[in-house]
N, C-alpha and C. Protein backbone atom coordinates (compact mmCIF):
# COMPACT_ATOMS: atom_id res chain seq x y z
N UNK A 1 5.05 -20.30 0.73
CA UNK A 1 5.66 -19.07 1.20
C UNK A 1 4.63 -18.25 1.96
N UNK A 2 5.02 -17.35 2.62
CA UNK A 2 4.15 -16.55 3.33
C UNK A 2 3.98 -15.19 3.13
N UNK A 3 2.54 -14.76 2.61
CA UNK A 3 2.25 -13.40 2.19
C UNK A 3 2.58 -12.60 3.42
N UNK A 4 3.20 -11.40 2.83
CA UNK A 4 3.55 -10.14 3.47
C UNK A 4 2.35 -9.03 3.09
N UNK A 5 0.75 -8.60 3.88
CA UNK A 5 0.30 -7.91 3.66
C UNK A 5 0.55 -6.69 3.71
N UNK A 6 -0.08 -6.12 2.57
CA UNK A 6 0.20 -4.35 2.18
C UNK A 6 0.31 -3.48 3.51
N UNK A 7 0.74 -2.48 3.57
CA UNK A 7 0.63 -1.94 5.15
C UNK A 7 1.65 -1.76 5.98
N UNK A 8 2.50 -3.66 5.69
CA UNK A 8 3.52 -4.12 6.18
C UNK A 8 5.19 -3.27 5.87
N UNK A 9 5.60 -3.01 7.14
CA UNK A 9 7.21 -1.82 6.77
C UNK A 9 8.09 -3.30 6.69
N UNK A 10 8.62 -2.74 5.94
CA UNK A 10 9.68 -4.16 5.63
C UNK A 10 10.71 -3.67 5.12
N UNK A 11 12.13 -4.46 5.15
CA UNK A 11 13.19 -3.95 5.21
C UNK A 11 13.92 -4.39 3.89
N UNK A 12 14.93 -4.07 3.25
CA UNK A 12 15.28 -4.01 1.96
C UNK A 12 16.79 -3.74 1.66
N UNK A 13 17.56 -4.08 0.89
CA UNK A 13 18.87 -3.74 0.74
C UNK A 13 19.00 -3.24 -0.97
N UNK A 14 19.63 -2.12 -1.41
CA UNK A 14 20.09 -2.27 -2.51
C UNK A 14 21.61 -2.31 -3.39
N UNK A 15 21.34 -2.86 -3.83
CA UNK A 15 22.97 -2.80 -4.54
C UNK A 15 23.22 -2.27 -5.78
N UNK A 16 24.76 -1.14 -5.72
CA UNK A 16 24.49 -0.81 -6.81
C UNK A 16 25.50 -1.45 -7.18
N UNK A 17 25.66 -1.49 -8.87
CA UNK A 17 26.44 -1.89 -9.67
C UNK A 17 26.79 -1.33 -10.32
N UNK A 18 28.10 -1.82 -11.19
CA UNK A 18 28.89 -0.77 -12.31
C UNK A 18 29.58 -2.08 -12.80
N UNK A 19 30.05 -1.39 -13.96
CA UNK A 19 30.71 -2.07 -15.51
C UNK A 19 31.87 -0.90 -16.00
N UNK A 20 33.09 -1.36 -15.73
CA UNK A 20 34.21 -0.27 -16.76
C UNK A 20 34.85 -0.89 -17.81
N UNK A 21 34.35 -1.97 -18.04
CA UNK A 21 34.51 -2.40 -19.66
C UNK A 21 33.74 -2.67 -20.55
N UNK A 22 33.03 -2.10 -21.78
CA UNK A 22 31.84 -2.86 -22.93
C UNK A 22 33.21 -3.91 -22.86
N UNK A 23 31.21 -4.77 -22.75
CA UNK A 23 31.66 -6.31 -22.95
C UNK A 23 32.20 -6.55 -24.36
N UNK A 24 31.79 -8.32 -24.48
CA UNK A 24 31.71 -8.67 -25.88
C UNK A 24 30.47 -8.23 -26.46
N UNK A 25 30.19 -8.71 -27.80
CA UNK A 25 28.75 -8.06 -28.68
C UNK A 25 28.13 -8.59 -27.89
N UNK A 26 27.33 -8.27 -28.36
CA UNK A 26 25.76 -9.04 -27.47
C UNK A 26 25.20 -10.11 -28.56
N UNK A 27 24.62 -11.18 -28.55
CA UNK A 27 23.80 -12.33 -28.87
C UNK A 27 22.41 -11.65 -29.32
N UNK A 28 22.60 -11.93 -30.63
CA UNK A 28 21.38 -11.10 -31.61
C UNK A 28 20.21 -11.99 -30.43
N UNK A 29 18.83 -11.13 -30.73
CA UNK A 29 17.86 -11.60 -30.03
C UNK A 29 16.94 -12.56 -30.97
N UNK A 30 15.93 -13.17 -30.38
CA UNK A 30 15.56 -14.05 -31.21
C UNK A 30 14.78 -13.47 -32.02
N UNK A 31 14.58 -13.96 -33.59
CA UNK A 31 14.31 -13.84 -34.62
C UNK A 31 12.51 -12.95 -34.33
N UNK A 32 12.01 -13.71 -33.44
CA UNK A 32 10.63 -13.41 -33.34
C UNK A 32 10.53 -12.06 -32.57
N UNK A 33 11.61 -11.57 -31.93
CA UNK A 33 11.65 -10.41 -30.86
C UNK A 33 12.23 -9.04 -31.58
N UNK A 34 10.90 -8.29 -31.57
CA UNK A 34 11.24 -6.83 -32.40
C UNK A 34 11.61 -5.82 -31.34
N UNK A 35 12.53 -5.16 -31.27
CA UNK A 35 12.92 -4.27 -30.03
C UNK A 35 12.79 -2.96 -31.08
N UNK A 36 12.37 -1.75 -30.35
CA UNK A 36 11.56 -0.57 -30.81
C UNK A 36 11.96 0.39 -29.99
N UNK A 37 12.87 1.32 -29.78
CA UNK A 37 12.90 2.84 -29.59
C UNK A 37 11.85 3.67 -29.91
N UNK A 38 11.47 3.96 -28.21
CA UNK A 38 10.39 5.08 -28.20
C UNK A 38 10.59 6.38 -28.30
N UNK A 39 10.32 7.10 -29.04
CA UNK A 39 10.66 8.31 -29.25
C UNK A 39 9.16 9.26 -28.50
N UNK A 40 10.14 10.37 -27.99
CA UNK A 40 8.96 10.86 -26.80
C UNK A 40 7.60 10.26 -26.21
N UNK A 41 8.25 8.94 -25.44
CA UNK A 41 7.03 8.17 -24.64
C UNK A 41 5.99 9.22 -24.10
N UNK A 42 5.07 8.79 -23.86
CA UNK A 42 4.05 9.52 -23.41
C UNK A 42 4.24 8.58 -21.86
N UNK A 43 4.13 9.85 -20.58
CA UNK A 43 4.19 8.96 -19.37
C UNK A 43 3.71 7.88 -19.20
N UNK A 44 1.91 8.06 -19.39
CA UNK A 44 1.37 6.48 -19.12
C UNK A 44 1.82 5.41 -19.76
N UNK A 45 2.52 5.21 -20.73
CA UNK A 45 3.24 4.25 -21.68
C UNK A 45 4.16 3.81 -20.48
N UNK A 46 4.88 5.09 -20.40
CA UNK A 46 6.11 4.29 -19.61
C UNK A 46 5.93 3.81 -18.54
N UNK A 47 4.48 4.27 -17.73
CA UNK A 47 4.53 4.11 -16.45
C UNK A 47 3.73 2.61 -16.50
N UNK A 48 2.88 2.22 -18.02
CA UNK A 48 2.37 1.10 -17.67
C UNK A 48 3.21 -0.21 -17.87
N UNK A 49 4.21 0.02 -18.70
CA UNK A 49 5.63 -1.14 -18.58
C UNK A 49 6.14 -0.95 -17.41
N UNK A 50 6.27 0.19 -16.94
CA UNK A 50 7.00 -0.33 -15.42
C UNK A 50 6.47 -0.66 -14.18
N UNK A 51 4.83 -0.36 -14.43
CA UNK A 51 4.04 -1.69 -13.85
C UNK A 51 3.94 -3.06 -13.90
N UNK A 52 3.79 -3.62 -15.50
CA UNK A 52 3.34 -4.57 -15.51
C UNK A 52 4.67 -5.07 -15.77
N UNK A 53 6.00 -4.85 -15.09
CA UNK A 53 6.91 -5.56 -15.17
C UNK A 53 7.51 -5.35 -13.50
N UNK A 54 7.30 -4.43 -12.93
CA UNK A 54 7.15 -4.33 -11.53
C UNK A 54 6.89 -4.57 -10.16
N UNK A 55 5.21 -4.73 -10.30
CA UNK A 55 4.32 -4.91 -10.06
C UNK A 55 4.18 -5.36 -8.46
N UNK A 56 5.05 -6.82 -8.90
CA UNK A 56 5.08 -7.93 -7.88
C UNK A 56 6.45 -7.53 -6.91
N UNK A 57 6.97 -6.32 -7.85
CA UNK A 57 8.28 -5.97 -6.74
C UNK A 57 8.60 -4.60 -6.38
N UNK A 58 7.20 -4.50 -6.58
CA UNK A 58 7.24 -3.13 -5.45
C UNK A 58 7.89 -2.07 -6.20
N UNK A 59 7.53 -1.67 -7.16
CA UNK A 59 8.23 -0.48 -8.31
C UNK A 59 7.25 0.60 -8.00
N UNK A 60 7.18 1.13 -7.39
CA UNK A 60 5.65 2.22 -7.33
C UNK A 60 6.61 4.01 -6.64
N UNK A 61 8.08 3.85 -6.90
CA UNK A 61 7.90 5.24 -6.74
C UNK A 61 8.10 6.38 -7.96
N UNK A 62 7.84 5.56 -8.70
CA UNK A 62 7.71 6.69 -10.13
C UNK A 62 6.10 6.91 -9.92
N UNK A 63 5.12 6.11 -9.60
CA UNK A 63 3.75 6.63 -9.19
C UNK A 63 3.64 8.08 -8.33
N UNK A 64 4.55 7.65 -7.20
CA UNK A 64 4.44 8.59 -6.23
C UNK A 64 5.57 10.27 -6.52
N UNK A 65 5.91 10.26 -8.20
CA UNK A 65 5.99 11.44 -8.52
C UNK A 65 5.35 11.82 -9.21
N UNK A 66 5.86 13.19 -9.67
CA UNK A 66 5.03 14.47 -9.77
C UNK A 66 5.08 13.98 -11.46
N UNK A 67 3.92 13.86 -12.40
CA UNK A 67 3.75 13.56 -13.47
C UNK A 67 4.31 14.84 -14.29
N UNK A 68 4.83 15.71 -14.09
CA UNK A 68 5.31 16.23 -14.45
C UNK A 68 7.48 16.32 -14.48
N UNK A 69 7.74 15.74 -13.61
CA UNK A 69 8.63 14.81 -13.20
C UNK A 69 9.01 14.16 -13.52
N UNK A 70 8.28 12.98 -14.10
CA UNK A 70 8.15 11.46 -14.85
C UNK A 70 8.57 12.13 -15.88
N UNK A 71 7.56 12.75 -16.71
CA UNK A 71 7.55 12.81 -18.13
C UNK A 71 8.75 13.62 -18.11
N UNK A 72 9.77 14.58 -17.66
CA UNK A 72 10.73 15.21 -17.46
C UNK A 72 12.04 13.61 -17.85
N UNK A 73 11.90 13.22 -17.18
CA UNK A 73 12.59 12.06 -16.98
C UNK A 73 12.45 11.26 -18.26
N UNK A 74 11.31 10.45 -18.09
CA UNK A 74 10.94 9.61 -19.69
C UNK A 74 11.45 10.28 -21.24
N UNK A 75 11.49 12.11 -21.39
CA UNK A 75 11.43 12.33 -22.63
C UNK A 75 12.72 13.42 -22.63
N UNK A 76 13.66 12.94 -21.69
CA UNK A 76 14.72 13.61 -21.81
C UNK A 76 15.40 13.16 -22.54
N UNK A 77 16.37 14.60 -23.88
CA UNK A 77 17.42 13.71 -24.62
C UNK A 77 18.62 12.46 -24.21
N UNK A 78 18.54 12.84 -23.11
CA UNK A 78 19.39 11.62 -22.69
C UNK A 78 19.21 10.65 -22.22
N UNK A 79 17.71 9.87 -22.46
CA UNK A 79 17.21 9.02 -21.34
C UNK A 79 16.51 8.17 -22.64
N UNK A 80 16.40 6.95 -22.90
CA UNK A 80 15.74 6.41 -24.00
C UNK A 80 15.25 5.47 -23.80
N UNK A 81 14.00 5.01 -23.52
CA UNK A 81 13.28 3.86 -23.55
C UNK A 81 12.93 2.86 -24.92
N UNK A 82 13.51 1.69 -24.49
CA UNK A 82 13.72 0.41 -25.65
C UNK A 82 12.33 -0.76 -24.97
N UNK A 83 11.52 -0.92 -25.97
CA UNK A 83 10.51 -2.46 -25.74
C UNK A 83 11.18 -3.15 -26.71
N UNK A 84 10.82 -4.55 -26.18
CA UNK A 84 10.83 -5.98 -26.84
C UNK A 84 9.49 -6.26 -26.76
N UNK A 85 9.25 -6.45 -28.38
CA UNK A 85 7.99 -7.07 -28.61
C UNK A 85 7.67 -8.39 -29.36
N UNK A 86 7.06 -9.22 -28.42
CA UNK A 86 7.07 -10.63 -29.23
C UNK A 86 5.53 -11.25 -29.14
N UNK A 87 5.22 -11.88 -30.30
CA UNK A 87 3.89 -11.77 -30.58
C UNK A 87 2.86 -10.66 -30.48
N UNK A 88 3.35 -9.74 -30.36
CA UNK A 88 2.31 -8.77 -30.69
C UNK A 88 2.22 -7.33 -29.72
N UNK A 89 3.00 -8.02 -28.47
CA UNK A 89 2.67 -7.40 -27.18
C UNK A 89 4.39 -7.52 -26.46
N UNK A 90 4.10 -5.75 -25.88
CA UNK A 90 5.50 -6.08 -24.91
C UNK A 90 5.71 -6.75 -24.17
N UNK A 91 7.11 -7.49 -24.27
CA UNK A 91 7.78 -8.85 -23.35
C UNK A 91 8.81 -7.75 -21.97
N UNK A 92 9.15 -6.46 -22.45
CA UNK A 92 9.90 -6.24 -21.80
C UNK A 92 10.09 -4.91 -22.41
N UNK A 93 11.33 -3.95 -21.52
CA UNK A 93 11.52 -3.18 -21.79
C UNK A 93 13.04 -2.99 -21.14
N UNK A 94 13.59 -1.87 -21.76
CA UNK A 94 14.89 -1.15 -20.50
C UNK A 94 14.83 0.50 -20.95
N UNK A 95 15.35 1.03 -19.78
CA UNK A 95 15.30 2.25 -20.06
C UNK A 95 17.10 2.63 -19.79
N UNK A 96 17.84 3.89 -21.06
CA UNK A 96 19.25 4.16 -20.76
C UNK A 96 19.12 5.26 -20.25
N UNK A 97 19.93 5.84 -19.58
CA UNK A 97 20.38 7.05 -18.93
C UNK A 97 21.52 7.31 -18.88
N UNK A 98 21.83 8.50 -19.82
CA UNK A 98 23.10 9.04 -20.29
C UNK A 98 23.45 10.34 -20.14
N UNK A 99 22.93 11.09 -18.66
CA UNK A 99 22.23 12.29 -18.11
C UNK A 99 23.71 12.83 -17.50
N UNK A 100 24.46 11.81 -17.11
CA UNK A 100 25.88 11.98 -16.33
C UNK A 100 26.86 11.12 -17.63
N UNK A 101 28.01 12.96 -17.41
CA UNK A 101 28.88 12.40 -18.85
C UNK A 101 29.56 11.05 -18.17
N UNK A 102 30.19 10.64 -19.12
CA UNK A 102 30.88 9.58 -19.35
C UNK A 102 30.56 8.53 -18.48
N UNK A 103 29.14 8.50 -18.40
CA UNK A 103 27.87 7.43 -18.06
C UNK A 103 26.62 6.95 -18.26
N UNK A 104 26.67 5.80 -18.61
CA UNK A 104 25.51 5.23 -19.03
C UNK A 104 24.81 4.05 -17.70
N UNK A 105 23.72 5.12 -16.89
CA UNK A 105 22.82 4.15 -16.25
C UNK A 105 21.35 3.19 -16.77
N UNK A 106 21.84 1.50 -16.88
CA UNK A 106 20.86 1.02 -16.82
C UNK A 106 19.50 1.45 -15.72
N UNK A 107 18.55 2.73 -16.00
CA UNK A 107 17.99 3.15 -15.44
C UNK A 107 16.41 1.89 -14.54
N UNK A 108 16.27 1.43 -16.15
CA UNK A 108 15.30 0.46 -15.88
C UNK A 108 15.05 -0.59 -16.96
N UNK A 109 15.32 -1.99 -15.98
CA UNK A 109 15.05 -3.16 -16.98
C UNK A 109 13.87 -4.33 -16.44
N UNK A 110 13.59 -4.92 -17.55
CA UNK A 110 12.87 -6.35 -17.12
C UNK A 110 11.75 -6.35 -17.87
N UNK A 111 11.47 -7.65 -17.82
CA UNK A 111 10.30 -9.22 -18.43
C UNK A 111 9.10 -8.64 -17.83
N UNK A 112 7.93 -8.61 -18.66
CA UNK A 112 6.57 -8.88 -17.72
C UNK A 112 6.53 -10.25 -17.39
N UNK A 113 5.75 -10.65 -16.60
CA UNK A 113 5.72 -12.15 -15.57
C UNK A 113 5.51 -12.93 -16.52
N UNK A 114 4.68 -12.65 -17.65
CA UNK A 114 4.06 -13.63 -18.95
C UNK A 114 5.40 -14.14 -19.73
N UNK A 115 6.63 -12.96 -19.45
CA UNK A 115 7.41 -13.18 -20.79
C UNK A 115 9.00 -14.07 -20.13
N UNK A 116 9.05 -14.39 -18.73
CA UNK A 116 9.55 -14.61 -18.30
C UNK A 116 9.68 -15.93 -18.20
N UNK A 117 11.31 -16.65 -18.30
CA UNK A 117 11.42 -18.04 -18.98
C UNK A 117 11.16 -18.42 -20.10
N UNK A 118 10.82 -17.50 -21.18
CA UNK A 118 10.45 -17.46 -22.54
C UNK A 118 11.71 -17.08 -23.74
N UNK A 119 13.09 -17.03 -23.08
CA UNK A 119 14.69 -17.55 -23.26
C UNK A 119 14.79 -15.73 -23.98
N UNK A 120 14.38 -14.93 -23.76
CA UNK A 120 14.76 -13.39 -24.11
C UNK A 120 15.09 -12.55 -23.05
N UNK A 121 15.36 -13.26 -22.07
CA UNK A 121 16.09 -11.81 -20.93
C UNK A 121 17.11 -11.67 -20.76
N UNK A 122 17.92 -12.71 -21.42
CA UNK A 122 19.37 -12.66 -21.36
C UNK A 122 19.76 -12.04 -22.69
N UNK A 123 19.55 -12.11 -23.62
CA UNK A 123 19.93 -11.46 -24.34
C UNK A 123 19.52 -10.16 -24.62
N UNK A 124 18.04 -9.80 -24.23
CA UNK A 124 17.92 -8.09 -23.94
C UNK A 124 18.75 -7.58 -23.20
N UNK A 125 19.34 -8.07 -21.87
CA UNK A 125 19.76 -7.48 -21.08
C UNK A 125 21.73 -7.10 -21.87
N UNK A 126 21.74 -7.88 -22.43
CA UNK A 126 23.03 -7.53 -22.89
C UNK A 126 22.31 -6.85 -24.32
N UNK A 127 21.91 -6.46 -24.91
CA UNK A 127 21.42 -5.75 -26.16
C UNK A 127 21.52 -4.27 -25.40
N UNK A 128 20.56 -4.19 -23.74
CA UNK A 128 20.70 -3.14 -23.40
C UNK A 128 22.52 -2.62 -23.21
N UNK A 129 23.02 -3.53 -22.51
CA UNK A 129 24.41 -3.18 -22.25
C UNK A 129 25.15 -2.93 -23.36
N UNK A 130 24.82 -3.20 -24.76
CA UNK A 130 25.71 -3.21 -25.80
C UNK A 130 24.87 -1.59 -25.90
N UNK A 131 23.76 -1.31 -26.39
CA UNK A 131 23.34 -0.27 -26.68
C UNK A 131 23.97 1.17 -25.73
N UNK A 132 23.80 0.65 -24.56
CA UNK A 132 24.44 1.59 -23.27
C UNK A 132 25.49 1.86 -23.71
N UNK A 133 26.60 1.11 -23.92
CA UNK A 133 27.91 1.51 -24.54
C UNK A 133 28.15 1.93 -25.89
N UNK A 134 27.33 1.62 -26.60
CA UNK A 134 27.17 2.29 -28.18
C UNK A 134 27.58 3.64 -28.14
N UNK A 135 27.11 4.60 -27.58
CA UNK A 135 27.16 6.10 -27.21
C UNK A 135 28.87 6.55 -27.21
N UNK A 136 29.24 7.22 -28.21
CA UNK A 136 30.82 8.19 -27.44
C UNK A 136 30.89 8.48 -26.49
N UNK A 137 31.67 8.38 -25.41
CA UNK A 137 32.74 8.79 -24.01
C UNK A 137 32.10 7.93 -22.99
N UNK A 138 31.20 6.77 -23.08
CA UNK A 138 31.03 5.90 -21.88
C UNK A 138 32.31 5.25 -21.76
N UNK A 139 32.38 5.61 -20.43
CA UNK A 139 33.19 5.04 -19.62
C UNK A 139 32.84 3.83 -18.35
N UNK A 140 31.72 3.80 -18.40
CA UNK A 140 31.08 3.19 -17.33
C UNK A 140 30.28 3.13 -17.39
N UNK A 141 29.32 1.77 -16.95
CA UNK A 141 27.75 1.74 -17.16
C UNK A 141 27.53 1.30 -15.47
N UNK A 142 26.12 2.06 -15.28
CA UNK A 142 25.85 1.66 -13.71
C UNK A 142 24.39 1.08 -13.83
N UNK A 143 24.25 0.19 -12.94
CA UNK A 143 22.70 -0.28 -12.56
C UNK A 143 22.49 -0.80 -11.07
N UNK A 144 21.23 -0.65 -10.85
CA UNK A 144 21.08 -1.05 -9.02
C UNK A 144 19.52 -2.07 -9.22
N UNK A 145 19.77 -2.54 -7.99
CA UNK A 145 18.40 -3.78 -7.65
C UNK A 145 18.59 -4.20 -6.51
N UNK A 146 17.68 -4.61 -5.89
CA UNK A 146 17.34 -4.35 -4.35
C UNK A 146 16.52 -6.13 -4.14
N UNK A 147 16.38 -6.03 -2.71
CA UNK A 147 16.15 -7.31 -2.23
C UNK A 147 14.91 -7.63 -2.46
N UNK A 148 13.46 -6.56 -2.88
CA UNK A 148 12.66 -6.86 -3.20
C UNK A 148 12.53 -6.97 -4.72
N UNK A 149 13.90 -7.04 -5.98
CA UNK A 149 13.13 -7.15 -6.93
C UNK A 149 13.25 -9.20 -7.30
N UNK A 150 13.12 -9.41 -8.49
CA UNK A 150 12.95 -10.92 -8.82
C UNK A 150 14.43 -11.22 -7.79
N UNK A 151 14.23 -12.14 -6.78
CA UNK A 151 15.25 -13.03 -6.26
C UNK A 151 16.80 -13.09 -7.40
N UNK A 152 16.57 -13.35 -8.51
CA UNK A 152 17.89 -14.04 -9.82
C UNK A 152 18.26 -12.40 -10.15
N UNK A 153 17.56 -11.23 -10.10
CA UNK A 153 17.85 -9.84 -10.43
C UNK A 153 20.14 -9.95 -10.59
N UNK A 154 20.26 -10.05 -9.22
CA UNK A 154 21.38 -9.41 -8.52
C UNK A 154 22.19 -10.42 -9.14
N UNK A 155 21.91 -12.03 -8.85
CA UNK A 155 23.05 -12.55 -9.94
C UNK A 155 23.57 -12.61 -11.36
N UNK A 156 21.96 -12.55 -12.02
CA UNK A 156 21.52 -11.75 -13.86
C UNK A 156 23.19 -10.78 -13.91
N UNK A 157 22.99 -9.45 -12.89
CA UNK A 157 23.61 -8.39 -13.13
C UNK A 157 24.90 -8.78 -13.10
N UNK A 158 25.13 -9.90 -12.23
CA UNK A 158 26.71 -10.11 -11.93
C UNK A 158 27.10 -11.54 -13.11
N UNK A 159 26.24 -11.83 -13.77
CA UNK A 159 26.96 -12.81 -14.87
C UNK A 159 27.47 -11.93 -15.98
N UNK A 160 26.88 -11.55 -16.20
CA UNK A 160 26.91 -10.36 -17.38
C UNK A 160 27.80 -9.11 -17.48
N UNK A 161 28.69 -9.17 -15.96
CA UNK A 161 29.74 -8.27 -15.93
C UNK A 161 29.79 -6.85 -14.81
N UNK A 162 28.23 -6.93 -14.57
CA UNK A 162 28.61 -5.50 -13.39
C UNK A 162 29.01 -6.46 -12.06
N UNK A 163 29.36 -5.54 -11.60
CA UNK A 163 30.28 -6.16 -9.96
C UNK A 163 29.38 -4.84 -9.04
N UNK A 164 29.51 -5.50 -8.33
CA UNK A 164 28.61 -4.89 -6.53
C UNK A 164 29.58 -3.86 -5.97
N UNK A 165 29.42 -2.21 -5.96
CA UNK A 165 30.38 -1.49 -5.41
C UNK A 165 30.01 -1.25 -3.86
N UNK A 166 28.69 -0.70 -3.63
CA UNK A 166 28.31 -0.45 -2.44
C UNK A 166 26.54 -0.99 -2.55
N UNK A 167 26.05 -0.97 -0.84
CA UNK A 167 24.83 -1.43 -0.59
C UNK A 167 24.34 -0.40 0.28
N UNK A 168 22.96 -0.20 0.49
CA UNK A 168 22.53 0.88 1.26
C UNK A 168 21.34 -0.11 1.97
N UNK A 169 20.86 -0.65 2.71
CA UNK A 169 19.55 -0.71 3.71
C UNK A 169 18.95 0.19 3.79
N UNK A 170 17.22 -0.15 3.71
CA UNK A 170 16.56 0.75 3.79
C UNK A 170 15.06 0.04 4.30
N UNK A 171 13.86 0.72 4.43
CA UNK A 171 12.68 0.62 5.09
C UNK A 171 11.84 0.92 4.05
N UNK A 172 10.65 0.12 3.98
CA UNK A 172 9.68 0.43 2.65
C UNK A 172 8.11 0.26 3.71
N UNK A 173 6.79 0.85 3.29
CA UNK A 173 6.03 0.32 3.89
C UNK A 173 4.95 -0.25 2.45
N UNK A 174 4.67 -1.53 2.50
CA UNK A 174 4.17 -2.35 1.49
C UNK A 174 3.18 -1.40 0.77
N UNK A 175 2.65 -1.68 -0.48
CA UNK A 175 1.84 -1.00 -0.99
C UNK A 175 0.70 -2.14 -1.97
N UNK A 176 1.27 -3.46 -1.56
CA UNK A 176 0.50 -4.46 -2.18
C UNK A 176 0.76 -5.57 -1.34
N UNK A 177 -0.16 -6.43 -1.42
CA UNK A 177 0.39 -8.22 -0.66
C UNK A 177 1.44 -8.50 -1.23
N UNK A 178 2.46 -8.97 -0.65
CA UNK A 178 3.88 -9.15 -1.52
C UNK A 178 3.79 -10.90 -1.11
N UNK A 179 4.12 -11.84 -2.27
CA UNK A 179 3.61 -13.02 -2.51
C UNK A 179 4.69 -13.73 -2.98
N UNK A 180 5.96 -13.82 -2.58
CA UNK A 180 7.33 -14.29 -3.45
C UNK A 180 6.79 -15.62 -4.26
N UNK A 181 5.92 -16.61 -3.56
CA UNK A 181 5.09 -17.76 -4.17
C UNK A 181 5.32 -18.03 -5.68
N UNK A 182 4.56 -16.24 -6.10
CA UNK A 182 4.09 -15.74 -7.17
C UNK A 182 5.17 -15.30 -8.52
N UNK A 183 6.34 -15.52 -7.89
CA UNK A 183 7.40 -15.13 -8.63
C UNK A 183 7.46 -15.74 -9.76
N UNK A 184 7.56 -14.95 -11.00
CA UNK A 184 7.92 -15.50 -12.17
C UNK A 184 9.09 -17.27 -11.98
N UNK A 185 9.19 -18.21 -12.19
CA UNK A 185 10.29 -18.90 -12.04
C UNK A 185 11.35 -17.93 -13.35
């Protein structure tokens, strides 16, 4: 594949998604995988899972706010950050957002590169969706992902039940060598 150096404006699509039915339950996670509600994350916490699960796809505009902002965001009652921890160390995380009534946005999900193909993203990802809907008066769960995140992102979202409402194009200018090569399989 061919590196795209940092620097580089490159072009991008995102899609958002939505869900107006909780699914079925979700598929307990595996025995070895402890999932943990953070109660008032401290920013750098949050900001270093959504690096080291990011990273390679260009997640850097929670960097480019106001840390006062972030943490506004991260430790709001309505916003709750969940890790999966297996062997010792986070595999993953998602974050809910329940900021808009009778909605629950998958704000932020995903595997660090290590934890990926290691048979737990399918079932976090529906643990998150079951949890998302747990809450009284959801009516709808929304989530979005774009052309630079993992390639499988957009179909993940569409096995599992959200459907594609609208897409927006947009312009990014790189902020790292972008290396698809490098992609988690």
């Amino acid at each position: 594949m061919t590196i795209t150096p940092a620097g580089t404006e490159v072009a991008y699509t995102i899609t958002y998604l939505e869900m107006t039915e909780a699914p079925a339950p979700a598929p307990a996670l595996p025995d070895d995988v402890r999932l943990e509600r953070c109660e008032q994350p401290p920013v750098w916490f949050f900001l270093s899972l959504y690096d080291a699960v990011g990273r390679m796809y260009e997640w850097v505009d929670k960097f480019n706010e106001r840390p006062e902002a972030v943490k506004a965001f991260v430790q709001h009652p309505d916003v709750t950050l969940y890790v999966a921890y297996r062997h010792g160390w986070p595999n993953g995380f998602f974050q809910l957002d329940w900021r808009e009534e009778g909605v629950c946005d998958l704000a932020y999900f995903g595997l660090v590169p290590a934890a990926i193909g290691g048979g737990i993203g399918g079932a976090l990802l529906r643990t998150a969706i079951a949890t998302g809907w747990s809450r009284k008066g959801v009516g709808k769960m929304t989530v979005n992902t774009c052309t630079l995140d993992h390639p499988r992102a957009l179909d993940l979202y569409k096995r599992v039940g959200f459907r594609p409402v609208r897409t927006e194009d947009h312009t990014r200018i790189l902020t790292r060598d972008r290396d698809p090569s490098q992609f988690p399989a």
